[in-house]
C-alpha atoms as a PDB file:
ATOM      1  CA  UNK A   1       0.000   0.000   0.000  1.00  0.00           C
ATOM      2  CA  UNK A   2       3.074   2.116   0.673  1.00  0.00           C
ATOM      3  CA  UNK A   3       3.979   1.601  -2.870  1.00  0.00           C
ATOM      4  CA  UNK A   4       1.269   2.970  -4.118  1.00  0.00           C
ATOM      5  CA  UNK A   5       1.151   6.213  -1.859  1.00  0.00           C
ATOM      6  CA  UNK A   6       4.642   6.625  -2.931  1.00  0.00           C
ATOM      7  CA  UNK A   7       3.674   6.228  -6.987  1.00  0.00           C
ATOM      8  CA  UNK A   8       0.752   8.794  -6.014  1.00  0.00           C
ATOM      9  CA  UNK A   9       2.944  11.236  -4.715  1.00  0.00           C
ATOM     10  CA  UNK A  10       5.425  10.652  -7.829  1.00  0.00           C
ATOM     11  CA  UNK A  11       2.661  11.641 -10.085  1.00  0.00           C
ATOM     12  CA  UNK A  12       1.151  14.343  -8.115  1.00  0.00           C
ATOM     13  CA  UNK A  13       5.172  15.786  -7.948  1.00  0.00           C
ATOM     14  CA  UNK A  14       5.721  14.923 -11.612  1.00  0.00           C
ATOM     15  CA  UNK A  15       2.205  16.980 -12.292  1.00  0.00           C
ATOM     16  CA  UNK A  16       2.877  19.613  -9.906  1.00  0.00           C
ATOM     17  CA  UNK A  17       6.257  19.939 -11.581  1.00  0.00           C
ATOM     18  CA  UNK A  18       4.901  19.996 -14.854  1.00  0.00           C
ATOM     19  CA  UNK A  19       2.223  22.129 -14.271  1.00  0.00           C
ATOM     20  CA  UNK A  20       5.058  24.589 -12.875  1.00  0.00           C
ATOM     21  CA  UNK A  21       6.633  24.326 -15.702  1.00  0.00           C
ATOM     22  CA  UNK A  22       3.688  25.642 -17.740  1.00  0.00           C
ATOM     23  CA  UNK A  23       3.278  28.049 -15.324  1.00  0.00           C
ATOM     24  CA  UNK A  24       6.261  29.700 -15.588  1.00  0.00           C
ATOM     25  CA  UNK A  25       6.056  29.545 -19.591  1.00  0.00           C
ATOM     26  CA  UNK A  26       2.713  31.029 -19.919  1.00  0.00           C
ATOM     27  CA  UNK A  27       3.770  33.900 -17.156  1.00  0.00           C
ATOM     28  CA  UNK A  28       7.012  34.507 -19.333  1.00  0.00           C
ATOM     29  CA  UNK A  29       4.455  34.401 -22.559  1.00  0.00           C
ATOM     30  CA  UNK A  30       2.104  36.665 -20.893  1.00  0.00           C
ATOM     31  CA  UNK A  31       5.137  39.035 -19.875  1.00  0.00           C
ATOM     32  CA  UNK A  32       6.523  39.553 -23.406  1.00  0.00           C
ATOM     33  CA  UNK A  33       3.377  39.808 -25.192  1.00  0.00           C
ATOM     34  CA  UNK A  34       2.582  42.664 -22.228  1.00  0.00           C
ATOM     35  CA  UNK A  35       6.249  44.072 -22.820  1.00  0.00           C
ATOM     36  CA  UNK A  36       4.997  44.226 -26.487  1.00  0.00           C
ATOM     37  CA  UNK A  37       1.443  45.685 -25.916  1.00  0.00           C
ATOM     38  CA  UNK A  38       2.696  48.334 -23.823  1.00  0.00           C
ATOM     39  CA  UNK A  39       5.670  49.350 -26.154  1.00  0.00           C
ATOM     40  CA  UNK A  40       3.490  49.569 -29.184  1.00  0.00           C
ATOM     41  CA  UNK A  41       0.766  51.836 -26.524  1.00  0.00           C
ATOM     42  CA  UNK A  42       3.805  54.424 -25.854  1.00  0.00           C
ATOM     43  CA  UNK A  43       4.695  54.129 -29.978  1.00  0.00           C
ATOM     44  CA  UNK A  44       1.382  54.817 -30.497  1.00  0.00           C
ATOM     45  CA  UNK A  45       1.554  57.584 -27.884  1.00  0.00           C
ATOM     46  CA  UNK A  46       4.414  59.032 -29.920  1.00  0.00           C
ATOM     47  CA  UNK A  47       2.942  58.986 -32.997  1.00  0.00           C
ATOM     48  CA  UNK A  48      -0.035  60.623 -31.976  1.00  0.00           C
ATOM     49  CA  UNK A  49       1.782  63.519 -30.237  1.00  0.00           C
ATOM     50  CA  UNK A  50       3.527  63.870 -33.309  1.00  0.00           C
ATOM     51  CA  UNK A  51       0.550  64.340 -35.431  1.00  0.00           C
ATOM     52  CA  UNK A  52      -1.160  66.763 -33.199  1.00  0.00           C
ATOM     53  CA  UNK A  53       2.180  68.793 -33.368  1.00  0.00           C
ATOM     54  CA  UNK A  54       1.492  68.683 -37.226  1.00  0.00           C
ATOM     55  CA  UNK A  55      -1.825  68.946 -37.047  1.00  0.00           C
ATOM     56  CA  UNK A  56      -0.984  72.425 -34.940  1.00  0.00           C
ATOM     57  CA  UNK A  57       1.524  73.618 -37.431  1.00  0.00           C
ATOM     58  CA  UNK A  58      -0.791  72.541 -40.377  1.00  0.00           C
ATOM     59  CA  UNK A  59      -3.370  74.837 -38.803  1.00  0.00           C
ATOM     60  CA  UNK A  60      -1.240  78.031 -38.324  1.00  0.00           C
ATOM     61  CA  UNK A  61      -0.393  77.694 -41.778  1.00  0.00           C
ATOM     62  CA  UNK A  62      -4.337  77.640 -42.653  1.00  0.00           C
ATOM     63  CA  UNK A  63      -5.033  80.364 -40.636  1.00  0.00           C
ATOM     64  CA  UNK A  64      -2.096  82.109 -42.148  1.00  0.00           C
ATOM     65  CA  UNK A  65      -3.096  81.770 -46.219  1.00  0.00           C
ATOM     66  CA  UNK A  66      -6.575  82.604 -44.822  1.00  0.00           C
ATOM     67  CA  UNK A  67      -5.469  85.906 -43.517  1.00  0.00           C
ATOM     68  CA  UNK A  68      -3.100  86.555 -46.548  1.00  0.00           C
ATOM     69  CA  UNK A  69      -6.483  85.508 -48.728  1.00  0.00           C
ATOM     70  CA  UNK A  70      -8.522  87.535 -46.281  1.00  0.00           C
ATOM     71  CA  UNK A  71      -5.831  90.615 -46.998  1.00  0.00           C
ATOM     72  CA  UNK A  72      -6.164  90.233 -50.367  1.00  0.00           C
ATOM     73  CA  UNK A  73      -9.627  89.927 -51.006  1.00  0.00           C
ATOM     74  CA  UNK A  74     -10.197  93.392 -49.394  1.00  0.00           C
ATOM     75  CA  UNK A  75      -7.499  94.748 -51.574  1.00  0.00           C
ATOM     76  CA  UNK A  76      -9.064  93.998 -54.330  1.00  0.00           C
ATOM     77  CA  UNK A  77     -12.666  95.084 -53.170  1.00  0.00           C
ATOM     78  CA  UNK A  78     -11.540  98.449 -52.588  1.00  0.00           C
ATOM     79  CA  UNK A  79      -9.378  98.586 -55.740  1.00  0.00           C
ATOM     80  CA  UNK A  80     -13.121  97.161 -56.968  1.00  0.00           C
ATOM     81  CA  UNK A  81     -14.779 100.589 -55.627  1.00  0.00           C
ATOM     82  CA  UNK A  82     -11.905 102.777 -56.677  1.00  0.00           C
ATOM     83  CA  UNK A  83     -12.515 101.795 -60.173  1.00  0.00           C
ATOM     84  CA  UNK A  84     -16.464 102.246 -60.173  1.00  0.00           C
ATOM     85  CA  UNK A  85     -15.451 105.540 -58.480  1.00  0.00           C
ATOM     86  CA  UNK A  86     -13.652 106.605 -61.225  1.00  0.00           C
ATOM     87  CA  UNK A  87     -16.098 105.204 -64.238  1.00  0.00           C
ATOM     88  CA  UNK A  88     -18.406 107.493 -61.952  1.00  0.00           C
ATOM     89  CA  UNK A  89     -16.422 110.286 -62.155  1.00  0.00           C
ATOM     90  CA  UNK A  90     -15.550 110.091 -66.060  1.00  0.00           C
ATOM     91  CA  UNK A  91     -19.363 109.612 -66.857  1.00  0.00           C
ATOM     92  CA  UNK A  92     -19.561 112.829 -64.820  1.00  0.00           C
ATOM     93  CA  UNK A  93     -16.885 114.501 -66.556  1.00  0.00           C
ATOM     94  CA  UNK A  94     -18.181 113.206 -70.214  1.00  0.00           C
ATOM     95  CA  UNK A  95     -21.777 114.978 -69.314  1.00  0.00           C
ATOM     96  CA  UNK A  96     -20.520 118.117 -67.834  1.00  0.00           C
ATOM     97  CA  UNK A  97     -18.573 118.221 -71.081  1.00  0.00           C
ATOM     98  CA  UNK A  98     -20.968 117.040 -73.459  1.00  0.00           C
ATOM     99  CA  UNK A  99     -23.049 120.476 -71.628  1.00  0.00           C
ATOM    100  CA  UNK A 100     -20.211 122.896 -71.876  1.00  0.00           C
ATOM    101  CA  UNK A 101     -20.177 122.028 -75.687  1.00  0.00           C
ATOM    102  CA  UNK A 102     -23.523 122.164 -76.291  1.00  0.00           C
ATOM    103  CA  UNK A 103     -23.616 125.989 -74.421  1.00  0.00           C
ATOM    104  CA  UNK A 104     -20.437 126.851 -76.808  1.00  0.00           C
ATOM    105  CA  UNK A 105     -21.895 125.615 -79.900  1.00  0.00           C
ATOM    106  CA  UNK A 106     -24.930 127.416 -79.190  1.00  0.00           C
END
């Protein structure tokens, strides 16, 4: 009966070792794949910082070509109503002529 207590406890060591074993593979598993997860997070991390820091820059130069565009635009409206000021002023001149010659020739 002693012999069979003894192969009962080999087995139950032999499984217990074994199952330590396993253990300790699946733990060192587990801790690379985490060691893996967490560098591709602070990658990640990076590469998102980096693209907010373009996505900043990317919008000062937007808001920059806006202005310039913005600049420009009222530039030209006023060069717009300079010109129509002027076609004003020669229709103006053309009649006020058009009546000084017609008071001369008469």
């Amino acid at each position: 009966m002693q012999t069979s207590f003894e192969s009962i406890n080999q087995q139950i060591s032999a499984f217990q070792s074994y199952f330590d074993s396993w253990a300790a593979n699946k733990s060192a598993q587990l801790e690379g794949s985490v060691k893996q997860h967490k560098q591709k997070y602070a990658n990640d991390l990076g590469l998102i910082q980096h693209l907010k820091q373009e996505e900043l820059i990317f919008k000062k130069k937007a808001q920059t070509v806006y202005d310039l565009c913005e600049k420009e635009r009222k530039e030209i409206d006023q060069a717009c109503s300079e010109v129509e000021n002027l076609k004003k002023n020669e229709e103006n001149l053309l009649k006020k002529t058009q009546k000084l010659k017609e008071q001369y020739n008469k």
